[in-house]
C-alpha atoms as a PDB file:
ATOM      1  CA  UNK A   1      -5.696  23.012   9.065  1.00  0.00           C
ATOM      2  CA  UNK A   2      -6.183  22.248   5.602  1.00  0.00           C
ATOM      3  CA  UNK A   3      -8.655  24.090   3.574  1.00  0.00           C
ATOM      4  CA  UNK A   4     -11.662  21.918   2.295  1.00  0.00           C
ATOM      5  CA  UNK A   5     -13.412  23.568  -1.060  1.00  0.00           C
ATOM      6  CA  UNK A   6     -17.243  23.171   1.320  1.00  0.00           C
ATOM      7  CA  UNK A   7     -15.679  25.436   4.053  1.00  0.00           C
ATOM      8  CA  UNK A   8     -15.849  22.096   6.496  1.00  0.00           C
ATOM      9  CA  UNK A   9     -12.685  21.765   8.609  1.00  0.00           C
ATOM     10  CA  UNK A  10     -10.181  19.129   7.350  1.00  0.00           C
ATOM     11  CA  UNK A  11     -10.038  16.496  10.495  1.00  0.00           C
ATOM     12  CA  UNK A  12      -6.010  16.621   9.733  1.00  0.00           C
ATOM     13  CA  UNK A  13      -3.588  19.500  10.508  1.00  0.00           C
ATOM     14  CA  UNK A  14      -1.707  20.446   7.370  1.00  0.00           C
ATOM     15  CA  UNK A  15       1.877  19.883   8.986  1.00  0.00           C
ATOM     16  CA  UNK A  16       0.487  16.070  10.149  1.00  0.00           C
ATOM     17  CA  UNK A  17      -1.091  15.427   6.587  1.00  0.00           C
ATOM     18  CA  UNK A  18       2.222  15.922   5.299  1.00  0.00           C
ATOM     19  CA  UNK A  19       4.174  13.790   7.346  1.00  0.00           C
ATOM     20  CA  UNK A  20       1.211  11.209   6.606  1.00  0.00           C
ATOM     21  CA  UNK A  21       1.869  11.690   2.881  1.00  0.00           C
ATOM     22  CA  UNK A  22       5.632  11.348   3.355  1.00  0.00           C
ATOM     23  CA  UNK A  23       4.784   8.469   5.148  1.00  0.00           C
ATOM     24  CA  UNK A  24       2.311   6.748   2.560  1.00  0.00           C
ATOM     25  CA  UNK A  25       4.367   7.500  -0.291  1.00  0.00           C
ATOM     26  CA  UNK A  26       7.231   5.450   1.842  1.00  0.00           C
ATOM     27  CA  UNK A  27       5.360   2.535   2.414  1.00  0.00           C
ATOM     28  CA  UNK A  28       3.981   2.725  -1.489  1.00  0.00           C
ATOM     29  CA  UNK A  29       7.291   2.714  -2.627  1.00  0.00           C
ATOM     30  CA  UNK A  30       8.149   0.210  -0.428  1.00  0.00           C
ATOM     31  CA  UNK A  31       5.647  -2.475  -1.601  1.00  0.00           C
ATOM     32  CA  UNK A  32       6.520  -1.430  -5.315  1.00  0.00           C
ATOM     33  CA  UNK A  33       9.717  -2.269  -4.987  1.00  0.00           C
ATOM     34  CA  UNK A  34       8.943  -5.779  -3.211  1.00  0.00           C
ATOM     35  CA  UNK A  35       6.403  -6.296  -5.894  1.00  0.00           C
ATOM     36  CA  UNK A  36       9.170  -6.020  -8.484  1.00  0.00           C
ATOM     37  CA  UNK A  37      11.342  -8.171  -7.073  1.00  0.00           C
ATOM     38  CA  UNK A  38       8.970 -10.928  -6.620  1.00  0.00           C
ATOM     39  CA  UNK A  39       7.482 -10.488 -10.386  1.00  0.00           C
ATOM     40  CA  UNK A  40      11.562 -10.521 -11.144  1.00  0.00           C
ATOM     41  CA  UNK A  41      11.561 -13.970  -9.031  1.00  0.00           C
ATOM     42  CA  UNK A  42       8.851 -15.653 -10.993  1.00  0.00           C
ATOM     43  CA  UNK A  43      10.161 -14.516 -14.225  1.00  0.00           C
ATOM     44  CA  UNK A  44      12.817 -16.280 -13.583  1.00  0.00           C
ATOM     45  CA  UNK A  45      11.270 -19.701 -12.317  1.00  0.00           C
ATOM     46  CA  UNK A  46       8.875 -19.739 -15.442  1.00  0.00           C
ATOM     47  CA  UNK A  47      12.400 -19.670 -17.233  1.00  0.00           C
ATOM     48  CA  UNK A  48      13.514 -22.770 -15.196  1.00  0.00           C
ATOM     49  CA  UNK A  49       9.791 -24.377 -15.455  1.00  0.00           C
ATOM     50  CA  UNK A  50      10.436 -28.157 -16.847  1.00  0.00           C
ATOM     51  CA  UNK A  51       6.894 -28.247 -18.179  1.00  0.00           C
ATOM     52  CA  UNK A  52       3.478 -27.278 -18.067  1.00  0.00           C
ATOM     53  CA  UNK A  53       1.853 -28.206 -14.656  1.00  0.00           C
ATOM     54  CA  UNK A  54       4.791 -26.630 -13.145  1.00  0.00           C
ATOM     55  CA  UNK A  55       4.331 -23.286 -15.352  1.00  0.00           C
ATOM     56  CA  UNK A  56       0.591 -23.029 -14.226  1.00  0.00           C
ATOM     57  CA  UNK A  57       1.673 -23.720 -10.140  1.00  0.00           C
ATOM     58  CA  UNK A  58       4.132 -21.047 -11.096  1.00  0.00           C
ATOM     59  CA  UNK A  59       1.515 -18.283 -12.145  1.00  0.00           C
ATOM     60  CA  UNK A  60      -0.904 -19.842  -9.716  1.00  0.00           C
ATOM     61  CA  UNK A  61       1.202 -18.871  -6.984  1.00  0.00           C
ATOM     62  CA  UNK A  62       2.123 -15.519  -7.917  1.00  0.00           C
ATOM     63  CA  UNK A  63      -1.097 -14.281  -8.633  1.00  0.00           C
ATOM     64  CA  UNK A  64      -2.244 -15.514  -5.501  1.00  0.00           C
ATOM     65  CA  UNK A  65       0.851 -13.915  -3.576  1.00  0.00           C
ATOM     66  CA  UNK A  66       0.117 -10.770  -5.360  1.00  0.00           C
ATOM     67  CA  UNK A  67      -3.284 -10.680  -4.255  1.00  0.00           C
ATOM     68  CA  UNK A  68      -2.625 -11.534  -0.519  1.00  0.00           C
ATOM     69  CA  UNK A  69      -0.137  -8.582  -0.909  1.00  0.00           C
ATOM     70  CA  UNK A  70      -2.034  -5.934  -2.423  1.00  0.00           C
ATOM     71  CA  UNK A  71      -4.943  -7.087   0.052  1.00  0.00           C
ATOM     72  CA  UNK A  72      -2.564  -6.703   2.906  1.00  0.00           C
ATOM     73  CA  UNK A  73      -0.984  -3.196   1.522  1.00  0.00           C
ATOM     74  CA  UNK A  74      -4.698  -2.074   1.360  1.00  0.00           C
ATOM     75  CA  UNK A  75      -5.157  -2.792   4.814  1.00  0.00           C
ATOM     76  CA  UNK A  76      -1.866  -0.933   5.655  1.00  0.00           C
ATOM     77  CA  UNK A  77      -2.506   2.173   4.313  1.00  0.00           C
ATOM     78  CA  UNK A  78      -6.166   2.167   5.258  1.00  0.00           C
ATOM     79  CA  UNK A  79      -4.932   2.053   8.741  1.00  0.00           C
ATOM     80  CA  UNK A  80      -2.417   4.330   7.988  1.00  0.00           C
ATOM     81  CA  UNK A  81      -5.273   6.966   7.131  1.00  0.00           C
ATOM     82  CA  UNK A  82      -7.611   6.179   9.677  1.00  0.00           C
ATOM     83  CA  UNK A  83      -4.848   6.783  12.508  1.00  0.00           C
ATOM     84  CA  UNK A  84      -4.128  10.063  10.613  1.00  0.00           C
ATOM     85  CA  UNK A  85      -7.780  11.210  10.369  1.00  0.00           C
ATOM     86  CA  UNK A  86      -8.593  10.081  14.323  1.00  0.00           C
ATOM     87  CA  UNK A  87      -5.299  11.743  15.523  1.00  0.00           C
ATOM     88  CA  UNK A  88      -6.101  15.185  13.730  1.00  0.00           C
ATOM     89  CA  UNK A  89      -9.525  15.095  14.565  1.00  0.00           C
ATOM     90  CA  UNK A  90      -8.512  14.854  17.888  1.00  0.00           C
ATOM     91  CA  UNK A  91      -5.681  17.418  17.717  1.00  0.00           C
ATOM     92  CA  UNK A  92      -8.508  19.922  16.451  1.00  0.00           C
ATOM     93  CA  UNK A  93     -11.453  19.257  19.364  1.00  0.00           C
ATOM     94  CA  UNK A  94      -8.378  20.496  21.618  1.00  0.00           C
END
């Protein structure tokens, strides 16, 4: 187990927290990398924009994508530790 600084029992074994933090870093990278591509996409289309209203639907759009993203990456990795935390701490009543 990991060592907590208050003596209190970290509810992950250290060999699972690692794979967890292999496995958080992946799915960071992950959305990163989709992120840049889609701020690459609308960089683009504000190039192509023929006017105004079409440069605000533009922006309006991605910002709205990126939040519905970063609320939905959130969610992921929040599940991602939860899982980890109920599997150790059930690992560790064993």
């Amino acid at each position: 187990m990991a060592w907590d600084e208050n003596t209190a029992r970290f509810p992950v074994p250290a060999g699972d927290l690692l794979t967890v933090i292999s496995a958080m870093n992946s799915q960071i990278f992950d959305f990163t990398a989709a992120r840049f591509k889609e701020d690459m996409q609308t960089r683009h289309d504000l190039l192509q924009a023929k006017g105004v209203a079409e440069v605000q639907q533009i922006q309006t759009r991605f910002v709205q994508k990126a939040m519905d993203d970063n609320a939905a990456q959130a969610a992921r990795l929040m599940e991602m530790t939860g899982s980890a935390v109920l599997t150790g701490a059930a690992k560790a009543r064993v």
